[in-house]
PDB file of N, CA and C in Angstrom:
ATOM      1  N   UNK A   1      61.302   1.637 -26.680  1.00  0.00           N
ATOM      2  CA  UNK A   1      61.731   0.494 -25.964  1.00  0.00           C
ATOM      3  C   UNK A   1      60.906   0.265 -24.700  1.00  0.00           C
ATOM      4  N   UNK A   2      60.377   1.396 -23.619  1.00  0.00           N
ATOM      5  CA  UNK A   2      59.892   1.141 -22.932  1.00  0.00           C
ATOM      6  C   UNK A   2      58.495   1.087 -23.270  1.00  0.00           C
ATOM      7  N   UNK A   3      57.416   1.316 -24.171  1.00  0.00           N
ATOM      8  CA  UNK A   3      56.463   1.801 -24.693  1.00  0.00           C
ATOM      9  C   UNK A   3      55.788   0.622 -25.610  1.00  0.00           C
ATOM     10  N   UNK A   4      55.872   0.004 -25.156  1.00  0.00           N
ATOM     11  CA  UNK A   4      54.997  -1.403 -26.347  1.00  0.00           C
ATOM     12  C   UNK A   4      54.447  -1.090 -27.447  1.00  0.00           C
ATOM     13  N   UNK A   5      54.249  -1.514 -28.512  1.00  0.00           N
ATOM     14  CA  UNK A   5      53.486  -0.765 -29.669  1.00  0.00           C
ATOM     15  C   UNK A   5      51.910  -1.142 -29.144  1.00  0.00           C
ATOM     16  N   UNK A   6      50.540  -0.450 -29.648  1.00  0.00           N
ATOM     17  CA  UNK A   6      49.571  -0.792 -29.162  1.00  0.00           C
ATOM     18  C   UNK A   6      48.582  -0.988 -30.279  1.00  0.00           C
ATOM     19  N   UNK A   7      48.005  -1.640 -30.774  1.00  0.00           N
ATOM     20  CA  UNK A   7      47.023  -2.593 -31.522  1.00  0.00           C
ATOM     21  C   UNK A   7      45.594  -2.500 -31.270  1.00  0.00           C
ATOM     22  N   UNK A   8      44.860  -1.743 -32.627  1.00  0.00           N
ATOM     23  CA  UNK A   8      43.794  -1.486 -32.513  1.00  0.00           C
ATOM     24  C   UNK A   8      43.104  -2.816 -32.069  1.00  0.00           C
ATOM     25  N   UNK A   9      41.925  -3.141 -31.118  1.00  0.00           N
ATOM     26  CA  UNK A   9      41.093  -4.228 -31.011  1.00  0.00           C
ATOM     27  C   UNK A   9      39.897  -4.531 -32.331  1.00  0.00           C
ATOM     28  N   UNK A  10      39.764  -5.562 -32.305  1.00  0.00           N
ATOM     29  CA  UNK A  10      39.268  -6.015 -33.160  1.00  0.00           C
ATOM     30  C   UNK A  10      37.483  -5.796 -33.204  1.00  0.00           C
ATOM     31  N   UNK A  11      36.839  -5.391 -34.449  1.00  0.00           N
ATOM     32  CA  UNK A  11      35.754  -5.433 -34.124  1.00  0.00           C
ATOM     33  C   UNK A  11      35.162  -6.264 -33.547  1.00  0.00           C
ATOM     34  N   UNK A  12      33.806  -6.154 -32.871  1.00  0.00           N
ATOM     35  CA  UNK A  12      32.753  -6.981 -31.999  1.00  0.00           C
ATOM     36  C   UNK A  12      32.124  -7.593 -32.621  1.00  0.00           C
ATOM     37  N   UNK A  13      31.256  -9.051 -32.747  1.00  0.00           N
ATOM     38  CA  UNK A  13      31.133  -9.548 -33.486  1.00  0.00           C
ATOM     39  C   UNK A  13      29.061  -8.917 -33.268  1.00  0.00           C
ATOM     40  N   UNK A  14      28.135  -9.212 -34.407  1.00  0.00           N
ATOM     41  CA  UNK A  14      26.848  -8.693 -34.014  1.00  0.00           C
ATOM     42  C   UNK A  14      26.520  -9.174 -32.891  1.00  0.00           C
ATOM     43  N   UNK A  15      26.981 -10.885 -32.371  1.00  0.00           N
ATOM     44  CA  UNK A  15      26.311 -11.305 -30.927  1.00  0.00           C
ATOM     45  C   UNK A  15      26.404 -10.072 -30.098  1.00  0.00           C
ATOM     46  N   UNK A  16      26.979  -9.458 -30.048  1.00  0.00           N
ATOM     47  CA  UNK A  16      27.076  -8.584 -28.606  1.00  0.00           C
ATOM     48  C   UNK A  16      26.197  -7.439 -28.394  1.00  0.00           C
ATOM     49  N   UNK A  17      25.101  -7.584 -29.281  1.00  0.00           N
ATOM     50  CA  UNK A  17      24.141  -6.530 -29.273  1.00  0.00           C
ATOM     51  C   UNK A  17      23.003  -7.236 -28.939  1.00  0.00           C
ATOM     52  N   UNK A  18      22.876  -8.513 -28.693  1.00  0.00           N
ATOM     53  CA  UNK A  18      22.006  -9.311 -27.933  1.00  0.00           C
ATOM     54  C   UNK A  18      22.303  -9.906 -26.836  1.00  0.00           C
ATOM     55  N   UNK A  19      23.739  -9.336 -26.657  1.00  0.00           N
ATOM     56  CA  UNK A  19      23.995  -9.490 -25.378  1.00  0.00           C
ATOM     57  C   UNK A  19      23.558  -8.397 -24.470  1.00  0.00           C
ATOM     58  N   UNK A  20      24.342  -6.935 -25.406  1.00  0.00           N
ATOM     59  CA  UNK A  20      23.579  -5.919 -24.175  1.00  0.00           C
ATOM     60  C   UNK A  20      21.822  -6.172 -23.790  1.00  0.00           C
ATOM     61  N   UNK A  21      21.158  -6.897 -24.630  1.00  0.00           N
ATOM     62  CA  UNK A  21      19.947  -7.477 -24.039  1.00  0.00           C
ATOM     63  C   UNK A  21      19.792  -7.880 -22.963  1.00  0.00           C
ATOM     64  N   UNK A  22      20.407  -9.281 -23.204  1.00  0.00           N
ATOM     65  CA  UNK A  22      20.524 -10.221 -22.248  1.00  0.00           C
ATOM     66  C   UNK A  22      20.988  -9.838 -21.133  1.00  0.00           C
ATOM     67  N   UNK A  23      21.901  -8.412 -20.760  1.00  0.00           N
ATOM     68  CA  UNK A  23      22.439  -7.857 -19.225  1.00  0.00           C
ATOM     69  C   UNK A  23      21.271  -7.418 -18.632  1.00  0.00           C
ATOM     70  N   UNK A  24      20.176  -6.929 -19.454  1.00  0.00           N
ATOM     71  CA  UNK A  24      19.461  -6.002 -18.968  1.00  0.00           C
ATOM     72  C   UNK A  24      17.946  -6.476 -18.205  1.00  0.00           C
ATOM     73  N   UNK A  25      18.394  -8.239 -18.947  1.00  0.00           N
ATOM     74  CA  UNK A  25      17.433  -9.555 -18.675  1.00  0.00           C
ATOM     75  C   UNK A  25      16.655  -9.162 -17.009  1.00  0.00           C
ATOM     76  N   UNK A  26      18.612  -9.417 -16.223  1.00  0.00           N
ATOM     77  CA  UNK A  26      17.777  -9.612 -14.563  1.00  0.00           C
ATOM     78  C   UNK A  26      17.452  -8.167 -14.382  1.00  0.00           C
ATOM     79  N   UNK A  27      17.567  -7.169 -14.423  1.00  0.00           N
ATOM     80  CA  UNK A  27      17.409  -5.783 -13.953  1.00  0.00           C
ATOM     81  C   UNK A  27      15.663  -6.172 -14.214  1.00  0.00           C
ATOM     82  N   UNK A  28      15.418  -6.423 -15.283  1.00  0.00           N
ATOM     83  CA  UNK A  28      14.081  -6.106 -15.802  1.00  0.00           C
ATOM     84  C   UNK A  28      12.825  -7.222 -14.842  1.00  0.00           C
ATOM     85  N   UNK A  29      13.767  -8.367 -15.033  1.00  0.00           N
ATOM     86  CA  UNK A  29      13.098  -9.546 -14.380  1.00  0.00           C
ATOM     87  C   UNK A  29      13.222  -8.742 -12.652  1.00  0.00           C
ATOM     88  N   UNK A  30      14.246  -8.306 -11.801  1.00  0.00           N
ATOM     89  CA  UNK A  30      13.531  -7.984 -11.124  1.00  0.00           C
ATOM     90  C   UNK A  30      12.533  -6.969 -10.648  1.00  0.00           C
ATOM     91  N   UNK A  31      12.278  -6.024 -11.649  1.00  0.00           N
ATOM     92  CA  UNK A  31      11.273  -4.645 -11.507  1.00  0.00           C
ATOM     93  C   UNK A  31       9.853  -6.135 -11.524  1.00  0.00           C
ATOM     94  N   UNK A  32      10.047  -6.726 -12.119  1.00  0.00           N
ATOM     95  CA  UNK A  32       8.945  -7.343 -12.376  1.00  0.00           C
ATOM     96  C   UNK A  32       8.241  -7.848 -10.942  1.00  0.00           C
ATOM     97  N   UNK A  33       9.356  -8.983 -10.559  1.00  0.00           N
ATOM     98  CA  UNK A  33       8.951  -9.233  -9.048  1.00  0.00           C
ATOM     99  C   UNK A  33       9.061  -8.536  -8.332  1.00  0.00           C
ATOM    100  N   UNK A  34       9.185  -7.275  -8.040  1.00  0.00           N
ATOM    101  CA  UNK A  34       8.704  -6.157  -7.328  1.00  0.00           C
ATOM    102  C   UNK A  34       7.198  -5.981  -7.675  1.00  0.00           C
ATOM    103  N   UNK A  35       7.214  -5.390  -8.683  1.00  0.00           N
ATOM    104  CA  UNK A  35       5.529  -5.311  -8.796  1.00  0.00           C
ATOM    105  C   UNK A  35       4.635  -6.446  -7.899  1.00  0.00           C
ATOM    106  N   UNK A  36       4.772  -7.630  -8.696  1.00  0.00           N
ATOM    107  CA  UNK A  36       3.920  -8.296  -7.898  1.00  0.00           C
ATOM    108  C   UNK A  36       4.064  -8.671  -6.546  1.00  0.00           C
ATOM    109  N   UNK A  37       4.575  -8.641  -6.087  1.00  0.00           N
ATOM    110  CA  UNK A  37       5.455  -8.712  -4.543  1.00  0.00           C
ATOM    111  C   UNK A  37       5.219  -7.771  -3.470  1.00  0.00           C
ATOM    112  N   UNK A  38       5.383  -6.059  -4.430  1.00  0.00           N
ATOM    113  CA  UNK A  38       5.080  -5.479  -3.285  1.00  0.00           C
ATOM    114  C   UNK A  38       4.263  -4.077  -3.687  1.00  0.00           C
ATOM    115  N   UNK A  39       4.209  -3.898  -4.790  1.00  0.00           N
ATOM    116  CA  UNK A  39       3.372  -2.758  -5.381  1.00  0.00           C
ATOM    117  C   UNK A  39       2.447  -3.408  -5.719  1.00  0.00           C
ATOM    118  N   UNK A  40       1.559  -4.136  -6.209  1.00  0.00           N
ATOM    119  CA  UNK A  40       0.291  -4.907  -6.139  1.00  0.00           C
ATOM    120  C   UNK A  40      -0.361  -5.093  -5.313  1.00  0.00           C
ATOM    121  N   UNK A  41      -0.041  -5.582  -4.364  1.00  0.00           N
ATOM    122  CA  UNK A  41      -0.587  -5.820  -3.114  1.00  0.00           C
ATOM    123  C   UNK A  41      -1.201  -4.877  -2.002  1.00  0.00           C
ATOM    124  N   UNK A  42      -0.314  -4.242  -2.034  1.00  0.00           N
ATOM    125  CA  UNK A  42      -0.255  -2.575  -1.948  1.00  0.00           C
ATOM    126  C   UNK A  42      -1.588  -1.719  -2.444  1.00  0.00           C
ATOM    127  N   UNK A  43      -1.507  -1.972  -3.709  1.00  0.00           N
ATOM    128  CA  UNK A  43      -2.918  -1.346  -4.601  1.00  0.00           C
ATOM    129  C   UNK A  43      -4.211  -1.698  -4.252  1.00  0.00           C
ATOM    130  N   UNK A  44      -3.819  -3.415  -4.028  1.00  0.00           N
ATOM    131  CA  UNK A  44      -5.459  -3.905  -3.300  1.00  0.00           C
ATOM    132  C   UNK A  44      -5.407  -3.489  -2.174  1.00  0.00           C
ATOM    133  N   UNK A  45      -4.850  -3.603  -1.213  1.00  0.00           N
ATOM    134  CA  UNK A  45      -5.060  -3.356   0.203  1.00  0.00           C
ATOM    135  C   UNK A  45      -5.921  -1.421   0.286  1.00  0.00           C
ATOM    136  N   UNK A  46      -4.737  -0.513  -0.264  1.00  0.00           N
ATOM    137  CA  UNK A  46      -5.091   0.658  -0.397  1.00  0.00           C
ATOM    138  C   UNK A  46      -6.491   0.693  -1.015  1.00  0.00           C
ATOM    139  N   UNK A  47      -7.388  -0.272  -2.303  1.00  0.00           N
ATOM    140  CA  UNK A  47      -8.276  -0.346  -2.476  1.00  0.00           C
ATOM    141  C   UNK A  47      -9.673  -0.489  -1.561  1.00  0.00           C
ATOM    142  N   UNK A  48      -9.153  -1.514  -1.006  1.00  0.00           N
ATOM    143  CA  UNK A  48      -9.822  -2.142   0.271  1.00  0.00           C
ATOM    144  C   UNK A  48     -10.141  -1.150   1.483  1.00  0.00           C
ATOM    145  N   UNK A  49      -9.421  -0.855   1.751  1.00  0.00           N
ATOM    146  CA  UNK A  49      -9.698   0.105   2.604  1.00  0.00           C
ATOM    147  C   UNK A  49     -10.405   1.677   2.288  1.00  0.00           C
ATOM    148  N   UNK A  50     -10.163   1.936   1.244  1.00  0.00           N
ATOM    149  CA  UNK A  50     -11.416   2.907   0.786  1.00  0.00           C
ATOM    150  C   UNK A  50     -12.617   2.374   0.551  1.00  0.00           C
ATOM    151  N   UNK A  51     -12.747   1.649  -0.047  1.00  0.00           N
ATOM    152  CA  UNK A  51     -13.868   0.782  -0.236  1.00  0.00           C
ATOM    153  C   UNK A  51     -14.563   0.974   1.290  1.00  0.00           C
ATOM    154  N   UNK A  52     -13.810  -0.089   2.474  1.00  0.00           N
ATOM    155  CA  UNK A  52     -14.259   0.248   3.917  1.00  0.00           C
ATOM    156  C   UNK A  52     -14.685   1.431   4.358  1.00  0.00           C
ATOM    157  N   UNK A  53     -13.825   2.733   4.002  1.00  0.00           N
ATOM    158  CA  UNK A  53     -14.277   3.900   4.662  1.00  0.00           C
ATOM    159  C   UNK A  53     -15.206   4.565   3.726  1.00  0.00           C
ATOM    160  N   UNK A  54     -16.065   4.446   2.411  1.00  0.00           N
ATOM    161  CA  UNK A  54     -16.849   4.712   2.003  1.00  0.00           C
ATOM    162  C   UNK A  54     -17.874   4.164   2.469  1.00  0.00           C
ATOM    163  N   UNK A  55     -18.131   2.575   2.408  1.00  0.00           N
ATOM    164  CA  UNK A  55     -19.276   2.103   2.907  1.00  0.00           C
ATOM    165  C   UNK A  55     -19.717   2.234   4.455  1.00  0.00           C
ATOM    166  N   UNK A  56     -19.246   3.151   5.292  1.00  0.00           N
ATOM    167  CA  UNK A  56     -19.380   3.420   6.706  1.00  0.00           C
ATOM    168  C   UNK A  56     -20.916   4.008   6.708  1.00  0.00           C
ATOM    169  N   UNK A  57     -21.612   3.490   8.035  1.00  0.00           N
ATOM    170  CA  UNK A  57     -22.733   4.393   8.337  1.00  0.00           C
ATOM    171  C   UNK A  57     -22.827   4.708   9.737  1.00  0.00           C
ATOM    172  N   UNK A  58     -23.746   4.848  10.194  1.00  0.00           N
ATOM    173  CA  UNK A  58     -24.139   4.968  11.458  1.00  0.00           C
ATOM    174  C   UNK A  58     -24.622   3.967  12.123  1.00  0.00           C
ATOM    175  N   UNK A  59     -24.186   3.806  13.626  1.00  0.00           N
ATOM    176  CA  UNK A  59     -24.517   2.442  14.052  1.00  0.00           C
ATOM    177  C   UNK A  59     -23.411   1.629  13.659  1.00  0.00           C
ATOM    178  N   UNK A  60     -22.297   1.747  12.825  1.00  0.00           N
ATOM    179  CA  UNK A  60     -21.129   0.688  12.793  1.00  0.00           C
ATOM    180  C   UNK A  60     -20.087   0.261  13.943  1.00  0.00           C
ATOM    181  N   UNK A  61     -19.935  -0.375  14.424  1.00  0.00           N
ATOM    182  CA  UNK A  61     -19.075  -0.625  15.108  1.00  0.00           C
ATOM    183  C   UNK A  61     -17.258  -0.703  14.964  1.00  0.00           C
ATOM    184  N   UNK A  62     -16.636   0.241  15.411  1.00  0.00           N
ATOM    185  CA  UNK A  62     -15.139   0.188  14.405  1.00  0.00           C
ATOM    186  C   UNK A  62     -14.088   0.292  15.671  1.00  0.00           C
ATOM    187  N   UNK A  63     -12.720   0.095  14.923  1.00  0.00           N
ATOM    188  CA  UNK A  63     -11.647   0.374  15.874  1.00  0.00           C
ATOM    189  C   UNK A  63     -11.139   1.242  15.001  1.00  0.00           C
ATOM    190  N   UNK A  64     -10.175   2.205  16.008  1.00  0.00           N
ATOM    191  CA  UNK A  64      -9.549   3.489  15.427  1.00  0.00           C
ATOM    192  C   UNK A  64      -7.826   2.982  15.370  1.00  0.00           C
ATOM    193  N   UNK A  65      -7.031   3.593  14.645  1.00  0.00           N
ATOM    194  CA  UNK A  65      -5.611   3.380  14.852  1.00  0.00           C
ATOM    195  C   UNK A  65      -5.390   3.672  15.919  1.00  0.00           C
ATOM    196  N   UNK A  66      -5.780   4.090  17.148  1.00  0.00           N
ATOM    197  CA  UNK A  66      -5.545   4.314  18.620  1.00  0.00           C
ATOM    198  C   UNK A  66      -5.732   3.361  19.279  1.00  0.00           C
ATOM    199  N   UNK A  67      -6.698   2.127  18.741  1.00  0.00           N
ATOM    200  CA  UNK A  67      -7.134   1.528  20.081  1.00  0.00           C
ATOM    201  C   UNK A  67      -8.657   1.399  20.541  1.00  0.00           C
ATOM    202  N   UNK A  68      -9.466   2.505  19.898  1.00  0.00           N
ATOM    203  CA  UNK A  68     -10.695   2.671  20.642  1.00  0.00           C
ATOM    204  C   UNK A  68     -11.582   2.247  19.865  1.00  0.00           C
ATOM    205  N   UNK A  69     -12.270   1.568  21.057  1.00  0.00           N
ATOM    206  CA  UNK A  69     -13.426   0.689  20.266  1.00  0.00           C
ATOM    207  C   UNK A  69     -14.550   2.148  20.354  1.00  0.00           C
ATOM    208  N   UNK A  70     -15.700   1.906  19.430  1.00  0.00           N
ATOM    209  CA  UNK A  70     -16.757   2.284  19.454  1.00  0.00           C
ATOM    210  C   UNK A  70     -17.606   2.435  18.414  1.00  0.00           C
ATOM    211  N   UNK A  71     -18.657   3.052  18.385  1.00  0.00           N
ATOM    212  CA  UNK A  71     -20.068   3.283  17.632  1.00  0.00           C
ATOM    213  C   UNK A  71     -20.512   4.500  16.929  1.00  0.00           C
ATOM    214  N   UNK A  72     -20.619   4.254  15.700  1.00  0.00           N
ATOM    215  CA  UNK A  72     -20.562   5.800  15.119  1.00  0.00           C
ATOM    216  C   UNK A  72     -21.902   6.238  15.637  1.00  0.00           C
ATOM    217  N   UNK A  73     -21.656   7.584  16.056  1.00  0.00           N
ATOM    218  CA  UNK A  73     -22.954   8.093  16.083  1.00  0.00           C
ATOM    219  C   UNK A  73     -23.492   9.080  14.860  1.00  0.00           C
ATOM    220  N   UNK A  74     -22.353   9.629  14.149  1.00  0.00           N
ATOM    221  CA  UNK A  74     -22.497  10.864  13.134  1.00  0.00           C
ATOM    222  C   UNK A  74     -21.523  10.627  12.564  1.00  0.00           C
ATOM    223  N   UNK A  75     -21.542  10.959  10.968  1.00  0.00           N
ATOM    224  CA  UNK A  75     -21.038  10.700   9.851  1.00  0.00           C
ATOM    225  C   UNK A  75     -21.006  11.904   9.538  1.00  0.00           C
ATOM    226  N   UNK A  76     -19.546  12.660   8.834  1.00  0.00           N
ATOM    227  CA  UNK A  76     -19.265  13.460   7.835  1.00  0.00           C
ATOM    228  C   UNK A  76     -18.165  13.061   7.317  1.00  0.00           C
ATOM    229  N   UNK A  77     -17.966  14.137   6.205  1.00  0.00           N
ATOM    230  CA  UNK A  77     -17.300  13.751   4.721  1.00  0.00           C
ATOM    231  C   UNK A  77     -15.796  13.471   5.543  1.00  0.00           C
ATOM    232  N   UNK A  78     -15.380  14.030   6.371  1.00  0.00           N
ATOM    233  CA  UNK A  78     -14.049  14.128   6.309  1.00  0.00           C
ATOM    234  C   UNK A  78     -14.136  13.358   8.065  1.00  0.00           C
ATOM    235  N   UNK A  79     -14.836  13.617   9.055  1.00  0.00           N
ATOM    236  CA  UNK A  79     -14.693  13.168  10.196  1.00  0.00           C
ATOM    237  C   UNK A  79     -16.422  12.269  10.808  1.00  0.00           C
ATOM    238  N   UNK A  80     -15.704  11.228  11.951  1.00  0.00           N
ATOM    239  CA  UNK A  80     -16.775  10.462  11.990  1.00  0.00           C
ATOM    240  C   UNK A  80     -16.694  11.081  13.811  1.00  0.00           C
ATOM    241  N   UNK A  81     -18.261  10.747  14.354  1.00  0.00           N
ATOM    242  CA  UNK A  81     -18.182  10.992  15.358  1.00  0.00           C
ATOM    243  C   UNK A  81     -18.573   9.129  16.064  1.00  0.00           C
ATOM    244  N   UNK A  82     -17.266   8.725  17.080  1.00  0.00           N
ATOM    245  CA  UNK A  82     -17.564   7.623  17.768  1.00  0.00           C
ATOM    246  C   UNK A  82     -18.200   7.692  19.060  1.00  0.00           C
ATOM    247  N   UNK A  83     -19.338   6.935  19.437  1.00  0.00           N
ATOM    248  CA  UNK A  83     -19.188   6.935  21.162  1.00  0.00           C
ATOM    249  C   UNK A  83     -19.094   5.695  21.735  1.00  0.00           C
ATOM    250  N   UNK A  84     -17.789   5.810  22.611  1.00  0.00           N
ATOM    251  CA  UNK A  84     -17.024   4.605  23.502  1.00  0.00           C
ATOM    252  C   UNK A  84     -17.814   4.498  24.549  1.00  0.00           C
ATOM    253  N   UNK A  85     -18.755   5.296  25.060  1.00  0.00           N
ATOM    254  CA  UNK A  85     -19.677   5.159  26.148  1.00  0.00           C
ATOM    255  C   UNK A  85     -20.729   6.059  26.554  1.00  0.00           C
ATOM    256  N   UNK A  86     -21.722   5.861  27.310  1.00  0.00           N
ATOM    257  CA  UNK A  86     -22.715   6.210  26.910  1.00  0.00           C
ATOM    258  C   UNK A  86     -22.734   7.690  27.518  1.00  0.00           C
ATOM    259  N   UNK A  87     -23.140   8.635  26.359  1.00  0.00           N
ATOM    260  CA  UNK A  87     -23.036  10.024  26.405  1.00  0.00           C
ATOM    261  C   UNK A  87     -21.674  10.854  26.137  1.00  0.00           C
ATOM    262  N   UNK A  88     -20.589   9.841  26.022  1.00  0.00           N
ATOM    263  CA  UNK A  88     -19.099  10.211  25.775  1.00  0.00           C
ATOM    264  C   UNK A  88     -18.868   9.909  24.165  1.00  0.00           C
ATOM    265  N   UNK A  89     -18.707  11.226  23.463  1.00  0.00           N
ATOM    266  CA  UNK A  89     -18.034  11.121  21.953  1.00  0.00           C
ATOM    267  C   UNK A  89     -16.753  11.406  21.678  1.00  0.00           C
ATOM    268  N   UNK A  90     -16.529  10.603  20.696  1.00  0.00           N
ATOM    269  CA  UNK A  90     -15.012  11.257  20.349  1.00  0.00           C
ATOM    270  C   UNK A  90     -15.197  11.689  18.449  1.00  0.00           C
ATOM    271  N   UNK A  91     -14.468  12.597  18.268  1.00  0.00           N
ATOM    272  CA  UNK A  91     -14.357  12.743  17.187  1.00  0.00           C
ATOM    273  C   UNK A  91     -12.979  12.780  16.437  1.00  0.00           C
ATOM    274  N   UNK A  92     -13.129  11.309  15.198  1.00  0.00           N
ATOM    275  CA  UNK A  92     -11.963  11.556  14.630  1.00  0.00           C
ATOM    276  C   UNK A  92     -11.793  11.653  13.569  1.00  0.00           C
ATOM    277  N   UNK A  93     -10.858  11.430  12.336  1.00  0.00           N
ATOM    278  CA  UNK A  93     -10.885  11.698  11.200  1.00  0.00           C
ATOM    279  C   UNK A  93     -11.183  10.013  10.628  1.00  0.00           C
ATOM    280  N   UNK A  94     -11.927  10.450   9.689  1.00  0.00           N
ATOM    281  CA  UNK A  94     -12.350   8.935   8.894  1.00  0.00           C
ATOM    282  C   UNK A  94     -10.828   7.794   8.639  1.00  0.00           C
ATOM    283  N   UNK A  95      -9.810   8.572   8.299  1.00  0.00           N
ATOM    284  CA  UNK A  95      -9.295   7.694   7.596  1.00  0.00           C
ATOM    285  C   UNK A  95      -8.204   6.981   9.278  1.00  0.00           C
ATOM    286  N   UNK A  96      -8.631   7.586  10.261  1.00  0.00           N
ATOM    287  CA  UNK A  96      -8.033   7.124  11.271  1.00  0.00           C
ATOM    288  C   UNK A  96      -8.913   5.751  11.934  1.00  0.00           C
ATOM    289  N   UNK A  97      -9.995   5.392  11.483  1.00  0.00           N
ATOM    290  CA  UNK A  97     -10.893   4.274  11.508  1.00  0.00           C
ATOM    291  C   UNK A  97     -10.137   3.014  10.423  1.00  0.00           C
ATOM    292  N   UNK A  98      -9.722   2.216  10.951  1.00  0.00           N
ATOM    293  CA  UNK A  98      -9.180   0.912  10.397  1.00  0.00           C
ATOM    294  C   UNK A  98      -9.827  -0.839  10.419  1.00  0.00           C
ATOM    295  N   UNK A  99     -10.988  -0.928  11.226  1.00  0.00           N
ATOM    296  CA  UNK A  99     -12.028  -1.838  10.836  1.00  0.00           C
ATOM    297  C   UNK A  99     -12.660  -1.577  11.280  1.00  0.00           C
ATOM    298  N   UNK A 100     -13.874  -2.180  10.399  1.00  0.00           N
ATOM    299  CA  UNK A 100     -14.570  -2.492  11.092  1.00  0.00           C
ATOM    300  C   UNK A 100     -15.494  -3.436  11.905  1.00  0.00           C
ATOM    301  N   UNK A 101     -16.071  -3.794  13.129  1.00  0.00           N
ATOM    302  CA  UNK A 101     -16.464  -4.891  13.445  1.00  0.00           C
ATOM    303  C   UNK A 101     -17.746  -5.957  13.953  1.00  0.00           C
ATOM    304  N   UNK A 102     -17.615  -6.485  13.522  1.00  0.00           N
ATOM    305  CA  UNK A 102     -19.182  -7.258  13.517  1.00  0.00           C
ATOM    306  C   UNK A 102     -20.343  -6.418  14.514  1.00  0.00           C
ATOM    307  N   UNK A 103     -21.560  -6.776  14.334  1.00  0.00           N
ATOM    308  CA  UNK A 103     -22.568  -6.357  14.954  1.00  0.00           C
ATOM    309  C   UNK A 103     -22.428  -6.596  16.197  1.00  0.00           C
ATOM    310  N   UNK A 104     -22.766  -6.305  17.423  1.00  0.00           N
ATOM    311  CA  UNK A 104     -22.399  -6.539  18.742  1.00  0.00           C
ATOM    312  C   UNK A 104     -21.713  -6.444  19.467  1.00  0.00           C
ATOM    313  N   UNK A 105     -20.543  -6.471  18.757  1.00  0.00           N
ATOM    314  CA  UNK A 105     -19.528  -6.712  19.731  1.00  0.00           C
ATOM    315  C   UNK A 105     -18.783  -5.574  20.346  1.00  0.00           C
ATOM    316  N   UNK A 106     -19.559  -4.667  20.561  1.00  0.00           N
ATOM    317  CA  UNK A 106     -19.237  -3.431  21.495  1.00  0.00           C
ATOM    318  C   UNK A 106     -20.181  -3.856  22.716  1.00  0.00           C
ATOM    319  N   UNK A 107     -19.861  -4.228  23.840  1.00  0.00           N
ATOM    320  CA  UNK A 107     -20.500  -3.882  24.870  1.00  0.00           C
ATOM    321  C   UNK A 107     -21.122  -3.433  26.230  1.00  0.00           C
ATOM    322  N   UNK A 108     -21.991  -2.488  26.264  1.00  0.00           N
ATOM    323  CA  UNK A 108     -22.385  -0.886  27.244  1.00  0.00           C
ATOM    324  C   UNK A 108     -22.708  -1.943  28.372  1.00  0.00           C
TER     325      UNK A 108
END
């Protein structure tokens, strides 16, 4: 009396197996615009900038993530040597060099 009788549900009809598709639609659609949005972009930039710190020589003119302008005087694999003024070097690590800048425009 207190206990309702309870009634198997009825099978699902096949639509609903193109439905669990269709849920999985936006999840997928947005991995997508992520990629291009913000992992792509990402890839070139990170590209770009190796690219930059490979093609470095001597005589370049660069700014460091610090701030400091100057002039490479010496190149190695892992660290560049800058000088901000004349007879004053600094030495830092390559990948702490973030542009570099036109001819001239350092000036002693």
């Amino acid at each position: 009396m207190l206990i309702s009788d309870a009634y198997a549900q009825a099978a699902a009809p096949a639509a609903s197996a193109s439905g669990g598709l269709m849920s999985m639609l936006p999840l997928l659609l947005m991995f997508v615009v992520l990629y291009f949005v913000m992992i792509r972009p990402q890839m070139k930039r990170q590209k770009e900038v190796k690219a930059m710190l490979e093609a470095l020589s001597k005589g370049d003119e660069v700014v460091t993530q610090g701030g400091v302008i100057g002039k490479i005087s010496k190149l190695g694999d892992t660290y560049a040597h800058i000088e901000v003024a004349n007879g004053v070097e600094l030495q830092v690590q390559r990948v702490a060099i973030v542009q570099v800048l036109p001819k001239g425009t350092v000036s002693k």
